[in-house]
C-alpha atoms as a PDB file:
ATOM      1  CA  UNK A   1     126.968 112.130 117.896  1.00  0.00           C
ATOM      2  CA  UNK A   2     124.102 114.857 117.461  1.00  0.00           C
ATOM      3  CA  UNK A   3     120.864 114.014 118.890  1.00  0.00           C
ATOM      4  CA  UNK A   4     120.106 113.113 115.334  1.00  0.00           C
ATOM      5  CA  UNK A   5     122.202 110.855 114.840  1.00  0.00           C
ATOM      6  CA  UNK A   6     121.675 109.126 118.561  1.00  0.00           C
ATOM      7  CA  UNK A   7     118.685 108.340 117.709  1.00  0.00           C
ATOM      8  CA  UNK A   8     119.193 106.943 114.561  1.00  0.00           C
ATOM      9  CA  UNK A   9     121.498 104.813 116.123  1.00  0.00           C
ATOM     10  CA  UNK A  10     118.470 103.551 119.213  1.00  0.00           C
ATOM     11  CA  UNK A  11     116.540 103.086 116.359  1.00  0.00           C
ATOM     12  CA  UNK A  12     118.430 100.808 114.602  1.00  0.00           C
ATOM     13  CA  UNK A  13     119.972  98.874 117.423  1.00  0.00           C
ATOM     14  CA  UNK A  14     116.200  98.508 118.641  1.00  0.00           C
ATOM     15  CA  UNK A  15     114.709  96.964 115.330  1.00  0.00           C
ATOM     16  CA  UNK A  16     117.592  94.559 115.358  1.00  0.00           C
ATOM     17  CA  UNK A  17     117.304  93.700 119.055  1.00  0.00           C
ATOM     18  CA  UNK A  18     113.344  92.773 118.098  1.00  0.00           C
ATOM     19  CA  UNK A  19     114.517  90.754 115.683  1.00  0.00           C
ATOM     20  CA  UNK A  20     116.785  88.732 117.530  1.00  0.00           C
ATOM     21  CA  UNK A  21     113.932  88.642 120.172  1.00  0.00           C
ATOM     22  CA  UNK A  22     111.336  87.211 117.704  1.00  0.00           C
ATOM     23  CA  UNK A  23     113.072  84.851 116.584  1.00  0.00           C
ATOM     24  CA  UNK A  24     114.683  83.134 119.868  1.00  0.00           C
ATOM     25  CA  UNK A  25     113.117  80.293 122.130  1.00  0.00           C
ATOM     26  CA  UNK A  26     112.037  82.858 125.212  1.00  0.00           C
ATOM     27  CA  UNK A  27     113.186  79.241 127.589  1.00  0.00           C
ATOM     28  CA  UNK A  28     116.989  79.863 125.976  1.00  0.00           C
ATOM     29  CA  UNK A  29     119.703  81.141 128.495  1.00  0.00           C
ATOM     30  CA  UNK A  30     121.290  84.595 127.155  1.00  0.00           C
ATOM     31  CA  UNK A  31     124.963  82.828 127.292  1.00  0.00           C
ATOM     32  CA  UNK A  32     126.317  86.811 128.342  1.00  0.00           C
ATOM     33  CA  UNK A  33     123.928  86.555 131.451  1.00  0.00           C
ATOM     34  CA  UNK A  34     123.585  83.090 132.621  1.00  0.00           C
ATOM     35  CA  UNK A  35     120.794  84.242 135.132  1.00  0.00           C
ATOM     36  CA  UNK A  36     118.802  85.501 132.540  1.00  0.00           C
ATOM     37  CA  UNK A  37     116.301  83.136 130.018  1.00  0.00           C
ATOM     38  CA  UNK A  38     115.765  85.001 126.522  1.00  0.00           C
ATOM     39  CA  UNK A  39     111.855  86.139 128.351  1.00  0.00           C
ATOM     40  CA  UNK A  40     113.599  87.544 131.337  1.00  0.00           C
ATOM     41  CA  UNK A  41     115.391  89.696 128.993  1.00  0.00           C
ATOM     42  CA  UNK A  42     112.716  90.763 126.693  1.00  0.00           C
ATOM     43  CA  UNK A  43     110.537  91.668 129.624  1.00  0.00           C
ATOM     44  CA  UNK A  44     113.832  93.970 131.098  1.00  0.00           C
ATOM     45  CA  UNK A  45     114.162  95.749 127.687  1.00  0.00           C
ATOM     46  CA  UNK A  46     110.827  96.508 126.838  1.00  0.00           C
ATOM     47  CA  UNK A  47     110.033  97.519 130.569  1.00  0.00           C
ATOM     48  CA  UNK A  48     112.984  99.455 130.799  1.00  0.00           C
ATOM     49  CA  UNK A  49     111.403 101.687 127.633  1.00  0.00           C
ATOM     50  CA  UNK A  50     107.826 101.763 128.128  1.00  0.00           C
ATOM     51  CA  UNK A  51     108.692 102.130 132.444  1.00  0.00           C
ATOM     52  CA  UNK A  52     111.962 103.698 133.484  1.00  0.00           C
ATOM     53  CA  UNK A  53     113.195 105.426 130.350  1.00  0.00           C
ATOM     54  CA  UNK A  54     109.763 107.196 129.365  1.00  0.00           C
ATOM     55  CA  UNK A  55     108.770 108.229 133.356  1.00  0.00           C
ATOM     56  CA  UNK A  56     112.131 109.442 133.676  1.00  0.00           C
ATOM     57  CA  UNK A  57     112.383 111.335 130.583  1.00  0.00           C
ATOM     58  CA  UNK A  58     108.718 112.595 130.943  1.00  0.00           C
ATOM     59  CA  UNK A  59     108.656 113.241 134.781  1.00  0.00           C
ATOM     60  CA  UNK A  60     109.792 117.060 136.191  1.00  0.00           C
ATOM     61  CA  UNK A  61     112.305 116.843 138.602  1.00  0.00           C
ATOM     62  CA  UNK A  62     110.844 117.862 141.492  1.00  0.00           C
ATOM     63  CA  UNK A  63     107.620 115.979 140.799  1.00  0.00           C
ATOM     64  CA  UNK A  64     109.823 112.203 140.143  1.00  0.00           C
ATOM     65  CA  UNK A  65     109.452 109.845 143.187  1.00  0.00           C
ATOM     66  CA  UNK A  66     110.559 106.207 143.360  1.00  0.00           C
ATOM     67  CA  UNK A  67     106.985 105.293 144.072  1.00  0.00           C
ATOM     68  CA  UNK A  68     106.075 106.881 141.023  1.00  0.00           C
ATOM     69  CA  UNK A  69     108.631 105.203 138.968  1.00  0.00           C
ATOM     70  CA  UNK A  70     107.767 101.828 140.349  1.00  0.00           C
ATOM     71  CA  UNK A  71     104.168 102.444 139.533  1.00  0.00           C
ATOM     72  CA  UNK A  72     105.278 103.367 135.691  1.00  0.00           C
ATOM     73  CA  UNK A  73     107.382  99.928 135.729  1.00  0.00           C
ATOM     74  CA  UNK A  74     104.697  97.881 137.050  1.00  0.00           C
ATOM     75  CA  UNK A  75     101.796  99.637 134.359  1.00  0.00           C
ATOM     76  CA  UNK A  76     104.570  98.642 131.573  1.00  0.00           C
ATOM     77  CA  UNK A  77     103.013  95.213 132.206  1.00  0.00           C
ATOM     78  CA  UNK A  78     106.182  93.669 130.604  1.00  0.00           C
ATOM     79  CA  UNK A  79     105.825  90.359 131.529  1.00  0.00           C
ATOM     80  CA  UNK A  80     108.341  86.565 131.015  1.00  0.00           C
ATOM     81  CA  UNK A  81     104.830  85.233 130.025  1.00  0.00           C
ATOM     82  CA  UNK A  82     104.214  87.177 127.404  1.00  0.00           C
ATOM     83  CA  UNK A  83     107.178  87.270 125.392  1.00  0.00           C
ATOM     84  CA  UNK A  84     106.440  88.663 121.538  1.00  0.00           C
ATOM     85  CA  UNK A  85     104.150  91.036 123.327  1.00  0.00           C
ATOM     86  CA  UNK A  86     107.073  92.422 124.724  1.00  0.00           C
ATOM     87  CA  UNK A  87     108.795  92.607 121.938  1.00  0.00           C
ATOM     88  CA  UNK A  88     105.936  94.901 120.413  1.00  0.00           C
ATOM     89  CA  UNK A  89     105.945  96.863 123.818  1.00  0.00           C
ATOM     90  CA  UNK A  90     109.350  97.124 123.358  1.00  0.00           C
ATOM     91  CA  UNK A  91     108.661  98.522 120.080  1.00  0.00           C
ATOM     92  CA  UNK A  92     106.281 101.225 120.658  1.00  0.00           C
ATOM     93  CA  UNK A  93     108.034 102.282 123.895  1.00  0.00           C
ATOM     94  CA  UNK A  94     111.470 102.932 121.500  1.00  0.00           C
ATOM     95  CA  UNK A  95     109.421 105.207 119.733  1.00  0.00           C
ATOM     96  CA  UNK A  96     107.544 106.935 122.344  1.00  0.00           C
ATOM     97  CA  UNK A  97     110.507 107.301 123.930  1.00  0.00           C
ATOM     98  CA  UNK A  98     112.556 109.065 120.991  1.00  0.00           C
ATOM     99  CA  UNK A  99     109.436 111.384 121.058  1.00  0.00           C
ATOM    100  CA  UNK A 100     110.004 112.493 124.472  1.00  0.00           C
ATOM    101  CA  UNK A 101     113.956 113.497 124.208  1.00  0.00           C
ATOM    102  CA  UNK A 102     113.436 114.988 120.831  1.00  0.00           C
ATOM    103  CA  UNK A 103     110.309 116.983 121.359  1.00  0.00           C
ATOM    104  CA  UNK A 104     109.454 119.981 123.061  1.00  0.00           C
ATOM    105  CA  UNK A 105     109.906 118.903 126.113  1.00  0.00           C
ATOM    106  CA  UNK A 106     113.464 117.948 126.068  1.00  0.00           C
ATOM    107  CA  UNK A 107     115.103 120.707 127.987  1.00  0.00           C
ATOM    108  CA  UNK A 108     112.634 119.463 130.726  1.00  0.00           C
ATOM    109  CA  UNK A 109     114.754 119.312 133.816  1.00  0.00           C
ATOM    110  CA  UNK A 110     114.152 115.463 134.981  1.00  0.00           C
ATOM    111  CA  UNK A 111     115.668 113.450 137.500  1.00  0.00           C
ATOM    112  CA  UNK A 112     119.059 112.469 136.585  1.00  0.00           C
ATOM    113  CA  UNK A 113     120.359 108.586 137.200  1.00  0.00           C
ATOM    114  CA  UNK A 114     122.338 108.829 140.260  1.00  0.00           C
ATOM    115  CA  UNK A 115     121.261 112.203 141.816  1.00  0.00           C
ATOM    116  CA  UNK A 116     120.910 115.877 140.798  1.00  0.00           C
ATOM    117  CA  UNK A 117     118.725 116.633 137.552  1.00  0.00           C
ATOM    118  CA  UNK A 118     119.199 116.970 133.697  1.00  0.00           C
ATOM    119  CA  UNK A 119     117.577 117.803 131.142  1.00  0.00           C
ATOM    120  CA  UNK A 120     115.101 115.270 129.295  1.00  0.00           C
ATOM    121  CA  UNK A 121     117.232 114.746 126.601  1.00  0.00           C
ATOM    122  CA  UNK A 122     120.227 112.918 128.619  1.00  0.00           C
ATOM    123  CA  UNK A 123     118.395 109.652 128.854  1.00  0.00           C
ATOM    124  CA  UNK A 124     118.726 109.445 125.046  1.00  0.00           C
ATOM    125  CA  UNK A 125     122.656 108.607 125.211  1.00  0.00           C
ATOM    126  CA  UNK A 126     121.818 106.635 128.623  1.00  0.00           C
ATOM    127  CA  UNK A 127     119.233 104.381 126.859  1.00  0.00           C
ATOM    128  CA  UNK A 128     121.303 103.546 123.643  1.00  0.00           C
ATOM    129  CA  UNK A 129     123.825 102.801 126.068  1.00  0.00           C
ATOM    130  CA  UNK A 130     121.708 100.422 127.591  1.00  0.00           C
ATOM    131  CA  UNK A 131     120.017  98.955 124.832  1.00  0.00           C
ATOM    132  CA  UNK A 132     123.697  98.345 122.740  1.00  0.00           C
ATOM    133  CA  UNK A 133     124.883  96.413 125.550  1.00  0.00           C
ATOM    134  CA  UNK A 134     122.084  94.488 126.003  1.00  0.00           C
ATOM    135  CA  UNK A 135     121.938  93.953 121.935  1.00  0.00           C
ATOM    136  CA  UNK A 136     124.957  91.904 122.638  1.00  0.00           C
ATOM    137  CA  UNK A 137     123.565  89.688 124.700  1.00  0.00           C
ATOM    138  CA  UNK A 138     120.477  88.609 122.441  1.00  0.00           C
ATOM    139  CA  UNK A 139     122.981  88.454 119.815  1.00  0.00           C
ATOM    140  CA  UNK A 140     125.001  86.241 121.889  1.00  0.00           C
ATOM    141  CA  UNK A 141     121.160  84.108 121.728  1.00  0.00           C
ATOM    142  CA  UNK A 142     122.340  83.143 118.108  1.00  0.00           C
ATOM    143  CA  UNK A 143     125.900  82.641 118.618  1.00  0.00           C
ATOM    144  CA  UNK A 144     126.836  85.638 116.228  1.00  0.00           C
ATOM    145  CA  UNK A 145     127.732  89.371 117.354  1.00  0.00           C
ATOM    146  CA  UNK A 146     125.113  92.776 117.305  1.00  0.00           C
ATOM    147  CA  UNK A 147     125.741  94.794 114.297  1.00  0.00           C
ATOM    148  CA  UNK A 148     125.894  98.236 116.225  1.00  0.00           C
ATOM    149  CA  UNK A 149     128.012 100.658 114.335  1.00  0.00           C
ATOM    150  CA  UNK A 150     131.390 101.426 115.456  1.00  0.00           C
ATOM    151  CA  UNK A 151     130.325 105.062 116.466  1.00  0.00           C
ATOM    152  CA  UNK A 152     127.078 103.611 118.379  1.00  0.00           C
ATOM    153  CA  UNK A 153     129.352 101.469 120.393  1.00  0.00           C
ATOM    154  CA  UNK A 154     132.042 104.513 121.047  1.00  0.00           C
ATOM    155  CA  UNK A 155     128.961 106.591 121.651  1.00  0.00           C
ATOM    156  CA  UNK A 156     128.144 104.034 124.369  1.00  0.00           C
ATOM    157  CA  UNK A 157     131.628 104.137 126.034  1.00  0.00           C
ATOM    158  CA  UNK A 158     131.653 107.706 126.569  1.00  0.00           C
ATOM    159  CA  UNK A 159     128.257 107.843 127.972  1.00  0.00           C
ATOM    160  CA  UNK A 160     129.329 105.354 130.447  1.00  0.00           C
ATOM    161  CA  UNK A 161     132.366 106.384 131.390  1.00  0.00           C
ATOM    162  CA  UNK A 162     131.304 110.375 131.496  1.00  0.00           C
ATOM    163  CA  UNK A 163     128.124 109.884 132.826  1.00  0.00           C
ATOM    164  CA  UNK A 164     127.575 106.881 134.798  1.00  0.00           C
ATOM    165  CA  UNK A 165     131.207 105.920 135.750  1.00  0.00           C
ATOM    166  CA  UNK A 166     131.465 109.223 137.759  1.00  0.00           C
ATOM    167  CA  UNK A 167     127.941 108.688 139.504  1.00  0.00           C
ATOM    168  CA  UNK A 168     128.877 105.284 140.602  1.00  0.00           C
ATOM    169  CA  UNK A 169     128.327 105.199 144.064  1.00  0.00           C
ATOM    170  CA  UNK A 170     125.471 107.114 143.839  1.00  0.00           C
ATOM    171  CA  UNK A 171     123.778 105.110 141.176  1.00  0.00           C
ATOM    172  CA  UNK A 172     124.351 102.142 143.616  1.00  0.00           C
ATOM    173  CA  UNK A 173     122.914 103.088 146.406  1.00  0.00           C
ATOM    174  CA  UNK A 174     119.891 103.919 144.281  1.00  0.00           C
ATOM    175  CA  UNK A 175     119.481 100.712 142.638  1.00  0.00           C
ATOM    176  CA  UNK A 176     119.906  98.994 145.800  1.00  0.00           C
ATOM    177  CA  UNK A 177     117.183 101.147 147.406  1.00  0.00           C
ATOM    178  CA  UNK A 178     115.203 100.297 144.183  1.00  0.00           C
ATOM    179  CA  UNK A 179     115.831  96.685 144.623  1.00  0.00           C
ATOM    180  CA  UNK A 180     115.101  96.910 148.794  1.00  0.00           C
ATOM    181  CA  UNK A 181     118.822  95.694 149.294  1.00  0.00           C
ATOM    182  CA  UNK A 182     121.487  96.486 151.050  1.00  0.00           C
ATOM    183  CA  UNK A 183     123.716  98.727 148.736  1.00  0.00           C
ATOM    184  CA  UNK A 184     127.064  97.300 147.475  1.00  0.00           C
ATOM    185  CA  UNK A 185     130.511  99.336 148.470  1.00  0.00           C
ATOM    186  CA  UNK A 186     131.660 101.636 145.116  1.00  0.00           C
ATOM    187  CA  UNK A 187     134.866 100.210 144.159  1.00  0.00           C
ATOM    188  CA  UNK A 188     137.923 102.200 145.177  1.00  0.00           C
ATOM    189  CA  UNK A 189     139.202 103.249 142.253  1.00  0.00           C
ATOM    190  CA  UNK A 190     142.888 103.324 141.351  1.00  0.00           C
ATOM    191  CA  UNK A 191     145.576 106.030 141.645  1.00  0.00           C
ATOM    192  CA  UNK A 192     146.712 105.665 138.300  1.00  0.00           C
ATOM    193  CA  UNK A 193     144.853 106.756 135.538  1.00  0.00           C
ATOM    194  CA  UNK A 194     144.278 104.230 132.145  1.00  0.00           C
ATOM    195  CA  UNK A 195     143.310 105.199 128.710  1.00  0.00           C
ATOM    196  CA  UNK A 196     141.417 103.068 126.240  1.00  0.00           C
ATOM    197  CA  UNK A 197     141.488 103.594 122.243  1.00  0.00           C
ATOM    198  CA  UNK A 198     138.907 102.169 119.838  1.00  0.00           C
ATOM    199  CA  UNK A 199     140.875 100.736 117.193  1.00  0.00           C
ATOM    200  CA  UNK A 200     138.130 101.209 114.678  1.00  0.00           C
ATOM    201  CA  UNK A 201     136.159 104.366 115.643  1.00  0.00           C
ATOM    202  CA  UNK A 202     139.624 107.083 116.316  1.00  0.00           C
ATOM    203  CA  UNK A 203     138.446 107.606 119.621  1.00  0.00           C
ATOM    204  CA  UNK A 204     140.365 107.685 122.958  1.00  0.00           C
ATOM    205  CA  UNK A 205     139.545 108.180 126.559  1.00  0.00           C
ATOM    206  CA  UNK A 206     141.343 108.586 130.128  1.00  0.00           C
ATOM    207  CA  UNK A 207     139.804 107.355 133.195  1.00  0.00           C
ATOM    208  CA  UNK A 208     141.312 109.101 135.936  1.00  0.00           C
ATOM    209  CA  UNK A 209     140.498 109.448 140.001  1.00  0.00           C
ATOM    210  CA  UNK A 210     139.982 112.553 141.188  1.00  0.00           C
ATOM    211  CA  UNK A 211     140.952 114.400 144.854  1.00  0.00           C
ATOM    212  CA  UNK A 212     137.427 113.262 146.131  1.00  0.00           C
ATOM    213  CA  UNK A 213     138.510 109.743 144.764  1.00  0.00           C
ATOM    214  CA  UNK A 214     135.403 109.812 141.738  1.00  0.00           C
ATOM    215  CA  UNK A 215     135.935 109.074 138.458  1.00  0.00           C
ATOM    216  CA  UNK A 216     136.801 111.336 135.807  1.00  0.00           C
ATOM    217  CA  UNK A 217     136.794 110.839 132.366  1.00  0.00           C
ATOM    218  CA  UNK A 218     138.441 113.017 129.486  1.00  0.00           C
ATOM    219  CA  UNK A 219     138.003 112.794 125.803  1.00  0.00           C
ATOM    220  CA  UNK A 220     141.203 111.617 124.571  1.00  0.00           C
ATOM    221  CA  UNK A 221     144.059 108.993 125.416  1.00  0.00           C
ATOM    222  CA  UNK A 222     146.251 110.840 127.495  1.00  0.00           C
ATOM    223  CA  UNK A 223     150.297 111.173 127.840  1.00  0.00           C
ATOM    224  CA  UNK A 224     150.354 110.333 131.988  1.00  0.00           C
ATOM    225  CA  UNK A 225     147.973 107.104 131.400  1.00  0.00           C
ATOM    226  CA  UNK A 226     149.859 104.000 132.990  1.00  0.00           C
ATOM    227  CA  UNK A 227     148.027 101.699 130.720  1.00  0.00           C
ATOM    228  CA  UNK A 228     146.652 101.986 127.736  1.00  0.00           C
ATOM    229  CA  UNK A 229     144.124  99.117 126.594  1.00  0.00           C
ATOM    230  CA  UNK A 230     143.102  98.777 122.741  1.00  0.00           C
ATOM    231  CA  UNK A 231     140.116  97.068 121.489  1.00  0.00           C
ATOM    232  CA  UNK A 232     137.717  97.595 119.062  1.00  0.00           C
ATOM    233  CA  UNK A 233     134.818 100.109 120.367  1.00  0.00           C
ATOM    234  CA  UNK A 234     132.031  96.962 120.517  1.00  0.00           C
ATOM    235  CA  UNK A 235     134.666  95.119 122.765  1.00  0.00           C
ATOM    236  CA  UNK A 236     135.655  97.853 125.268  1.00  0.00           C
ATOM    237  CA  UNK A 237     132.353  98.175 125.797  1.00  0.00           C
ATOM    238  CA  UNK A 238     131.727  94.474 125.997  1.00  0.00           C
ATOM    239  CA  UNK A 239     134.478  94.960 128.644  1.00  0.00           C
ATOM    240  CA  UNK A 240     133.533  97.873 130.433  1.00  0.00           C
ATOM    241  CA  UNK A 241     130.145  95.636 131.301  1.00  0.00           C
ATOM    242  CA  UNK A 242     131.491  92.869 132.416  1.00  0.00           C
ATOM    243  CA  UNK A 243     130.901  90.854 129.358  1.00  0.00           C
ATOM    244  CA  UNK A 244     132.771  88.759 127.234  1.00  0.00           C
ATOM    245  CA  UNK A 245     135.013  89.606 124.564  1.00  0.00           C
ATOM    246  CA  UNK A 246     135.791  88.579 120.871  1.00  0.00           C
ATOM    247  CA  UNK A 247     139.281  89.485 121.238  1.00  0.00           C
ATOM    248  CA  UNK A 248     141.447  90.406 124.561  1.00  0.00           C
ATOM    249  CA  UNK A 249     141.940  93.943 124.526  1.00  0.00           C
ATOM    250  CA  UNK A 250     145.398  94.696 123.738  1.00  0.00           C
ATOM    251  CA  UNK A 251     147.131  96.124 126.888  1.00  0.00           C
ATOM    252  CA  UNK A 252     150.338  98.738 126.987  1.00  0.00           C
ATOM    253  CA  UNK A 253     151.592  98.464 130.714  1.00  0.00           C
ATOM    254  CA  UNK A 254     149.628  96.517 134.141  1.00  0.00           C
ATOM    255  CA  UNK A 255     146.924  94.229 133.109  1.00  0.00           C
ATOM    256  CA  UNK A 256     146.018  94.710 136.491  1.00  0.00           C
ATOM    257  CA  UNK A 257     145.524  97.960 136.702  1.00  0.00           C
ATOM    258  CA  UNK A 258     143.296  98.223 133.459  1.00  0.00           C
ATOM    259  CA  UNK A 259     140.702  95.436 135.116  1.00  0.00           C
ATOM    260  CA  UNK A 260     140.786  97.610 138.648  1.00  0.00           C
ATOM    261  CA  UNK A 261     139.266 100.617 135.857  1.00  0.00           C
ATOM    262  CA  UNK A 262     136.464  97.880 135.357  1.00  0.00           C
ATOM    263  CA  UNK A 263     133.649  98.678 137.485  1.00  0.00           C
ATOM    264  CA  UNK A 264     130.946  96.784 136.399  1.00  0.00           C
ATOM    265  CA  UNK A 265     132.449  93.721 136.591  1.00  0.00           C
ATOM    266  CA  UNK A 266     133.854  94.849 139.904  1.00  0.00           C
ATOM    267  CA  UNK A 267     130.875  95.122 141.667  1.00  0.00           C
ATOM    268  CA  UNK A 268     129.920  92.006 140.212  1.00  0.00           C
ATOM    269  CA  UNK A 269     132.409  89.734 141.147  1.00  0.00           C
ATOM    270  CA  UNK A 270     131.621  91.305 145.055  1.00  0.00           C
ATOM    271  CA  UNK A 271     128.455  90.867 145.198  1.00  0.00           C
ATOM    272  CA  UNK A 272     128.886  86.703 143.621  1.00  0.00           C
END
């Protein structure tokens, strides 16, 4: 995708995810994320815009502090209390965001999620990403399945898997200092590499370890992979989070090896 046509694809994932929102009890468990009530949710989405996506996005590098991100969190004032006010925060905050990545100051050189810097216009892929998977789960609110486009969902795998996949253990020790925890052990990933195929979007990738044992991910299914997994694009990256499936994915060679590729869910099964 374009930066067009990313946010074309935020937009419309966004106005359905409000619409799901507006229309579910806010007491409802999100049946993806048992932890979470349909409020907790809203008030993560919409805080996640109008806080972390548009200080991070808007922020120079060298000028971003976790202090100051904090501080842009708490002034999002998303709250569980206030649920369809959320879901108009969220609203606004979609498109304020969009204005940030697309305008002129998108080549701004921000801080980049797990370390380093990038320019502005990197959190667009990184919030679709976010906001598709978390489409699913208020979809999963009324028992039916998010209507992101095949290409939104591949769009999503490869930003995960290029971007945050290879930050990893980075990312976690940041989120843990975020949270004031302790930060979880990164996974060791396997020696093998696996490929995954979206059966409905002609895409393929190989996840692969590299000699400093990080990820690496390439842009096609390749020859050497020991397993190749096949889903549709909305379930491999159903999968890749740690969420549940429609269908298995359909799996050329060790099972086991294609769920040690799974991070997310990694992580969380260590720290249950």
């Amino acid at each position: 995708m374009n930066d067009a046509e990313a946010v074309g694809w935020i937009q419309e994932d966004a106005t359905e995810m409000a619409a799901l929102l507006r229309a579910a009890d806010p007491t409802a468990t999100v049946p993806t994320c048992p932890e979470w009530t349909v409020a907790d949710l809203g008030t993560h989405i919409a805080g996640g815009f109008a806080g972390w996506y548009c200080y991070n996005a808007s922020t120079p590098a060298p000028e971003w502090s976790l202090e100051g991100l904090m501080g842009a969190i708490a002034s999002a004032e998303a709250t569980v209390d206030d649920h369809l006010g959320n879901v108009t925060l969220l609203e606004s905050a979609v498109e304020q965001f969009l204005e940030i990545v697309t305008g002129p100051g998108r080549d701004l050189s921000t801080w980049c999620f797990g370390g380093g810097s990038a320019p502005a216009r990197w959190w667009l892929r990184r919030a679709g990403s976010e906001l598709t998977v978390h489409l699913t789960d208020a979809a999963g609110v009324h028992d039916r399945w998010s209507s992101t486009s095949p290409a939104g969902s591949c769009e999503a795998i490869d930003e995960v898997t290029g971007e945050i996949f290879p930050r990893f253990p980075a990312i976690l020790v940041g989120m843990a200092a975020m949270r004031g925890e302790e930060p979880v052990e990164a996974p060791v990933l396997p020696a093998d590499p696996v490929a995954l195929i979206a059966s409905d979007c002609d895409r393929g990738w190989t996840l692969r370890r590299d000699e400093e044992g990080n990820a690496i991910r390439e842009r096609t299914a390749a020859s050497d992979a020991a397993a190749v997994a096949t889903a549709t694009g909305a379930d491999l990256l159903a999968w890749l989070h740690g969420r549940p499936t429609r269908a298995p994915l359909d799996v050329e060679g060790p099972r086991e090896l294609v769920e040690q590729w799974n991070l997310h869910a990694r992580v969380a099964s260590a720290q249950s």
